[in-house]
C-alpha atoms as a PDB file:
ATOM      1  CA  UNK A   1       0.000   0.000   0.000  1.00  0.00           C
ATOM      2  CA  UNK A   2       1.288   3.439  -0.828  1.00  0.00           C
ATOM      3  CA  UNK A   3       1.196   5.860  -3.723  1.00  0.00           C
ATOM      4  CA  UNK A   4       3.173   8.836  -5.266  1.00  0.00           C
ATOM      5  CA  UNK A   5       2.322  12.148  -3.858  1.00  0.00           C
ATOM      6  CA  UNK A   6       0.514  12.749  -7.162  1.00  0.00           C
ATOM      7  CA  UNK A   7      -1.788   9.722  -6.663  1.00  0.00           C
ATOM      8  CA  UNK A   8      -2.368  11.302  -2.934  1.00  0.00           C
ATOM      9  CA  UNK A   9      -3.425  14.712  -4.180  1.00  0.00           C
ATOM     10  CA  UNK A  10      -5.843  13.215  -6.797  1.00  0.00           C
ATOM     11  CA  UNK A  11      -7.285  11.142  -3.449  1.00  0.00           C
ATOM     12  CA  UNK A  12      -7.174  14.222  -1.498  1.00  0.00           C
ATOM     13  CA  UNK A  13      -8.907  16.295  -4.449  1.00  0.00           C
ATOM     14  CA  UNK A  14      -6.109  18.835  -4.168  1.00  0.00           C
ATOM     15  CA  UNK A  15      -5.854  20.058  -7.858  1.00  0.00           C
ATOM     16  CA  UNK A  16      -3.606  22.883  -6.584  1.00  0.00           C
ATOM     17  CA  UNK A  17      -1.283  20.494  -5.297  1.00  0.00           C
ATOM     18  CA  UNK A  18      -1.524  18.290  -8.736  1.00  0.00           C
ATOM     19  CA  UNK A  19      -0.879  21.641 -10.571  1.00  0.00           C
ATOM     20  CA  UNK A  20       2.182  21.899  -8.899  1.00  0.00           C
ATOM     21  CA  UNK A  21       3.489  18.343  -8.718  1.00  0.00           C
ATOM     22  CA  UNK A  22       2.845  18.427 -12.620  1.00  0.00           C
ATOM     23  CA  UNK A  23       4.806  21.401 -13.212  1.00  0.00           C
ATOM     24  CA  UNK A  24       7.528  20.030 -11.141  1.00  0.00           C
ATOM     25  CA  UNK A  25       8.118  16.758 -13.397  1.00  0.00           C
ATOM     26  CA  UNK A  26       5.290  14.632 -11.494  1.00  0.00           C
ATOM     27  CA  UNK A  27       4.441  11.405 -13.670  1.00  0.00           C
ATOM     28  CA  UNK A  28       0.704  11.192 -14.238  1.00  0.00           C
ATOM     29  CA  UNK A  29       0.968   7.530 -15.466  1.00  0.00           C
ATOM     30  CA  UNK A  30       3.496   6.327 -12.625  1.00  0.00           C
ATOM     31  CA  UNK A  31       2.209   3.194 -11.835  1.00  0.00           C
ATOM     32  CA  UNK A  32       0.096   2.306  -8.610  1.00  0.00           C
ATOM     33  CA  UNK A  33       1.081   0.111  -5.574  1.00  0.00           C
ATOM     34  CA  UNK A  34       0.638  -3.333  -6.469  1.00  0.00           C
ATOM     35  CA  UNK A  35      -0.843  -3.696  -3.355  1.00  0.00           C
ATOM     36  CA  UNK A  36      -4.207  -1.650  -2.878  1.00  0.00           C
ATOM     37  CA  UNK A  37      -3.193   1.308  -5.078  1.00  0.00           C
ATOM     38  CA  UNK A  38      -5.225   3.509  -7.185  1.00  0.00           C
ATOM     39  CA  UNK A  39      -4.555   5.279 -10.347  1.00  0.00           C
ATOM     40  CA  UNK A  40      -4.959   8.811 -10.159  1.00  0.00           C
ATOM     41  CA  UNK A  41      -8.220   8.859 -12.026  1.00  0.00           C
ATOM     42  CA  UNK A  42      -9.146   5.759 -10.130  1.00  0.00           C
ATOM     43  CA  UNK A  43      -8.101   7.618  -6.852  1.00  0.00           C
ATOM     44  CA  UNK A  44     -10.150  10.818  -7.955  1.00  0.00           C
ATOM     45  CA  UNK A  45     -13.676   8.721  -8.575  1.00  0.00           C
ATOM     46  CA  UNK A  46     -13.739   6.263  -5.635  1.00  0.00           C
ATOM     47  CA  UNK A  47     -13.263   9.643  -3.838  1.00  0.00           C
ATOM     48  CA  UNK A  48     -15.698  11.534  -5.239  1.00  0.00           C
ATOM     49  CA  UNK A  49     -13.671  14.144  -6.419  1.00  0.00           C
ATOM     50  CA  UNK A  50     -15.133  15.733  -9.834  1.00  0.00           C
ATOM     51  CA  UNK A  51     -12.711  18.837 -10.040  1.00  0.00           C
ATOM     52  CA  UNK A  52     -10.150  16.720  -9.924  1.00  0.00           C
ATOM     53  CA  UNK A  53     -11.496  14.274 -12.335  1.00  0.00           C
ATOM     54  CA  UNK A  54     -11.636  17.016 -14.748  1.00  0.00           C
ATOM     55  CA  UNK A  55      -8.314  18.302 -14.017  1.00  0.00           C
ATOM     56  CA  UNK A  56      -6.994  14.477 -14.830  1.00  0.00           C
ATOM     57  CA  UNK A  57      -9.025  14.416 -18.023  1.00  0.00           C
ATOM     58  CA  UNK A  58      -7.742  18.179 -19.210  1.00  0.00           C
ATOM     59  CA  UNK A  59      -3.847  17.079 -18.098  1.00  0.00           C
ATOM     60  CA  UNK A  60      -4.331  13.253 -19.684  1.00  0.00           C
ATOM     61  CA  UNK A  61      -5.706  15.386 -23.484  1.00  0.00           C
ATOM     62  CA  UNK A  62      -2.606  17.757 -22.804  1.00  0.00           C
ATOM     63  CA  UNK A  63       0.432  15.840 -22.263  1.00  0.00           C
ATOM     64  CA  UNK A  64       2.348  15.308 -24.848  1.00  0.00           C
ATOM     65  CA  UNK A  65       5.138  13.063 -24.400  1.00  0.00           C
ATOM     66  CA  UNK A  66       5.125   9.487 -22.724  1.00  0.00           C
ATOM     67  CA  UNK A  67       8.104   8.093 -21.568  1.00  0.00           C
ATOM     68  CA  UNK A  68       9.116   4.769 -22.497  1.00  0.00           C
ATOM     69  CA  UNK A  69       7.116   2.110 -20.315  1.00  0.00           C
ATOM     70  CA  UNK A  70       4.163   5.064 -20.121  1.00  0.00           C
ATOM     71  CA  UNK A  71       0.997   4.371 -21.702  1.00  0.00           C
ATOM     72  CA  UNK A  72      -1.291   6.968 -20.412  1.00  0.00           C
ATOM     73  CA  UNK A  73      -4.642   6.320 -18.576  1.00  0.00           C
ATOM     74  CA  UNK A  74      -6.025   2.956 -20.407  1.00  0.00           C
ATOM     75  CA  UNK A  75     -10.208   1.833 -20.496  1.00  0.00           C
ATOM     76  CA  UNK A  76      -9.646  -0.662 -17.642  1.00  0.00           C
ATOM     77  CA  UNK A  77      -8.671   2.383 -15.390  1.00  0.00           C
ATOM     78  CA  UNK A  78     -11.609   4.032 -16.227  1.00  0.00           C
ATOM     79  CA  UNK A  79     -13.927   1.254 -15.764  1.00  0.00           C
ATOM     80  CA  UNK A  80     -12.242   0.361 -12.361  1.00  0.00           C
ATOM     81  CA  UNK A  81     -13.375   4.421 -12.034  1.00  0.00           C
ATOM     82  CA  UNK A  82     -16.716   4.183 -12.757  1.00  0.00           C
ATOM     83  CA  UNK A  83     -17.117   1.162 -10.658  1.00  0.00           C
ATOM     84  CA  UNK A  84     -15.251   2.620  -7.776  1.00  0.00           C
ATOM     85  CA  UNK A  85     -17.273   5.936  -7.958  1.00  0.00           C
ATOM     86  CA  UNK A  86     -20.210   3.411  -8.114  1.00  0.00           C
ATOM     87  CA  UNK A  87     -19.499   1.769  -5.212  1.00  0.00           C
ATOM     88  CA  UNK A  88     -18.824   4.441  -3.267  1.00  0.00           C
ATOM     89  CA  UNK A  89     -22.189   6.113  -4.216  1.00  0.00           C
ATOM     90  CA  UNK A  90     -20.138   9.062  -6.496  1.00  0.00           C
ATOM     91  CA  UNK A  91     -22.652   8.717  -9.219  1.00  0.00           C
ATOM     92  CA  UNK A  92     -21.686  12.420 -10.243  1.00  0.00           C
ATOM     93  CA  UNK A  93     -18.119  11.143 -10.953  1.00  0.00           C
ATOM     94  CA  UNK A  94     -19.198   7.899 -12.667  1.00  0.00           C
ATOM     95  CA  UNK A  95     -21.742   9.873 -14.687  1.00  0.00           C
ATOM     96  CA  UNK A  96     -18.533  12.298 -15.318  1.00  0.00           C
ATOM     97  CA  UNK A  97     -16.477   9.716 -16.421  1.00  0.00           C
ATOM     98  CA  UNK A  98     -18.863   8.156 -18.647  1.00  0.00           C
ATOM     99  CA  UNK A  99     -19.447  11.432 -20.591  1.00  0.00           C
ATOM    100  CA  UNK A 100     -15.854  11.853 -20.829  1.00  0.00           C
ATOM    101  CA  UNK A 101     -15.023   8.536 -21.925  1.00  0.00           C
ATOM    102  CA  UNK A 102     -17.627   7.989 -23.972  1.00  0.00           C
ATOM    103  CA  UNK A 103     -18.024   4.344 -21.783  1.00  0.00           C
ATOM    104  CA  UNK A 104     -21.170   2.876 -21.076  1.00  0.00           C
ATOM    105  CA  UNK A 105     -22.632   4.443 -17.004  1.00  0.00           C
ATOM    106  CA  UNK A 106     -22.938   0.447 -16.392  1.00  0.00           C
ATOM    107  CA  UNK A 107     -19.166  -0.694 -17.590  1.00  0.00           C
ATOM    108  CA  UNK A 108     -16.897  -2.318 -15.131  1.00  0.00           C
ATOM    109  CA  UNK A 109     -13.602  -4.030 -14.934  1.00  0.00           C
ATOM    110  CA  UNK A 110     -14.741  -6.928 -13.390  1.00  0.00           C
ATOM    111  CA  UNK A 111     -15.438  -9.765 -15.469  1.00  0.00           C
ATOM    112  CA  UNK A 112     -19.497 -10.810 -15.696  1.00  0.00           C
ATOM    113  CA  UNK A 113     -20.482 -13.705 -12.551  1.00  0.00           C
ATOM    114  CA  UNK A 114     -22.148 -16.241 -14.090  1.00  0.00           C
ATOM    115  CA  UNK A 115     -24.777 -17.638 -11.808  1.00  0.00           C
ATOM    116  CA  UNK A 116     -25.251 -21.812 -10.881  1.00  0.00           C
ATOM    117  CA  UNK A 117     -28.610 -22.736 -12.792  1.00  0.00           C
ATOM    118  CA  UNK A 118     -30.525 -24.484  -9.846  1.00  0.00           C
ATOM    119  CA  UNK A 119     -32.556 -27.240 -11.111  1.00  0.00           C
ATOM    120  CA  UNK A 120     -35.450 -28.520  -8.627  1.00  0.00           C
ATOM    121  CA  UNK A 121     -34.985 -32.492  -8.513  1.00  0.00           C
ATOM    122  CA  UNK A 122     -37.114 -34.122  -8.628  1.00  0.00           C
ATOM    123  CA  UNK A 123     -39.484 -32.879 -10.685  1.00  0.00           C
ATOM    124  CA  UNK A 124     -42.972 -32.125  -9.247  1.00  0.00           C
ATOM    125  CA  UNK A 125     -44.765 -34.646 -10.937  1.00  0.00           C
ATOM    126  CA  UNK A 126     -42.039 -37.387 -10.142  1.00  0.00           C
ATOM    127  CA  UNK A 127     -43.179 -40.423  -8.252  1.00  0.00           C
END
């Protein structure tokens, strides 16, 4: 568990301190603890911070170089968003995100449960 101060400040909502962090040489796509941790726009929705889910969105369409291993913000971290947000009752940020992304209110990153089919044996009419 743990998280670049950047990941922190998109928890926190602080898009002051984002603005700064960026400006400073902060990596919006450093990767998240393996354990527990949250991309920023992951960090932003399960929080229920929509200024800062904007910010993410305006500093994702504005950066212009990716280092090597980077690979920006991908649709599984916006689908753990929206179900984060979800979860958490944000449905402004989930709506947000949805707009923005042009994803479905409804997707998720978690694969579909497929149910048991319960079968009543014996039948009724079964002597």
């Amino acid at each position: 568990m743990g998280g670049t101060a950047l990941q922190f400040a998109a928890i926190s909502g602080n898009c002051e301190m984002a603005v700064e962090l960026l400006e400073r040489g902060a990596n919006l796509y450093m990767l998240p603890s393996k354990i527990m941790g949250r991309w920023p726009i992951e960090g932003a929705a399960e929080n229920g911070r929509l200024e800062m889910i904007s910010f993410l969105w305006q500093a994702q369409q504005q950066t212009l170089y990716l280092a090597f291993e980077d690979n920006g913000f991908r649709e599984k971290n916006f689908k753990k968003a929206l179900r984060l947000a979800r979860d958490n009752g944000h449905i402004g940020c989930s709506d947000l995100i949805a707009h923005l992304t042009k994803l479905p209110v409804t997707a998720t990153d978690i694969p579909p449960v497929i149910s048991p089919i319960y079968i009543d044996w014996p039948p009724p009419d079964w002597s």
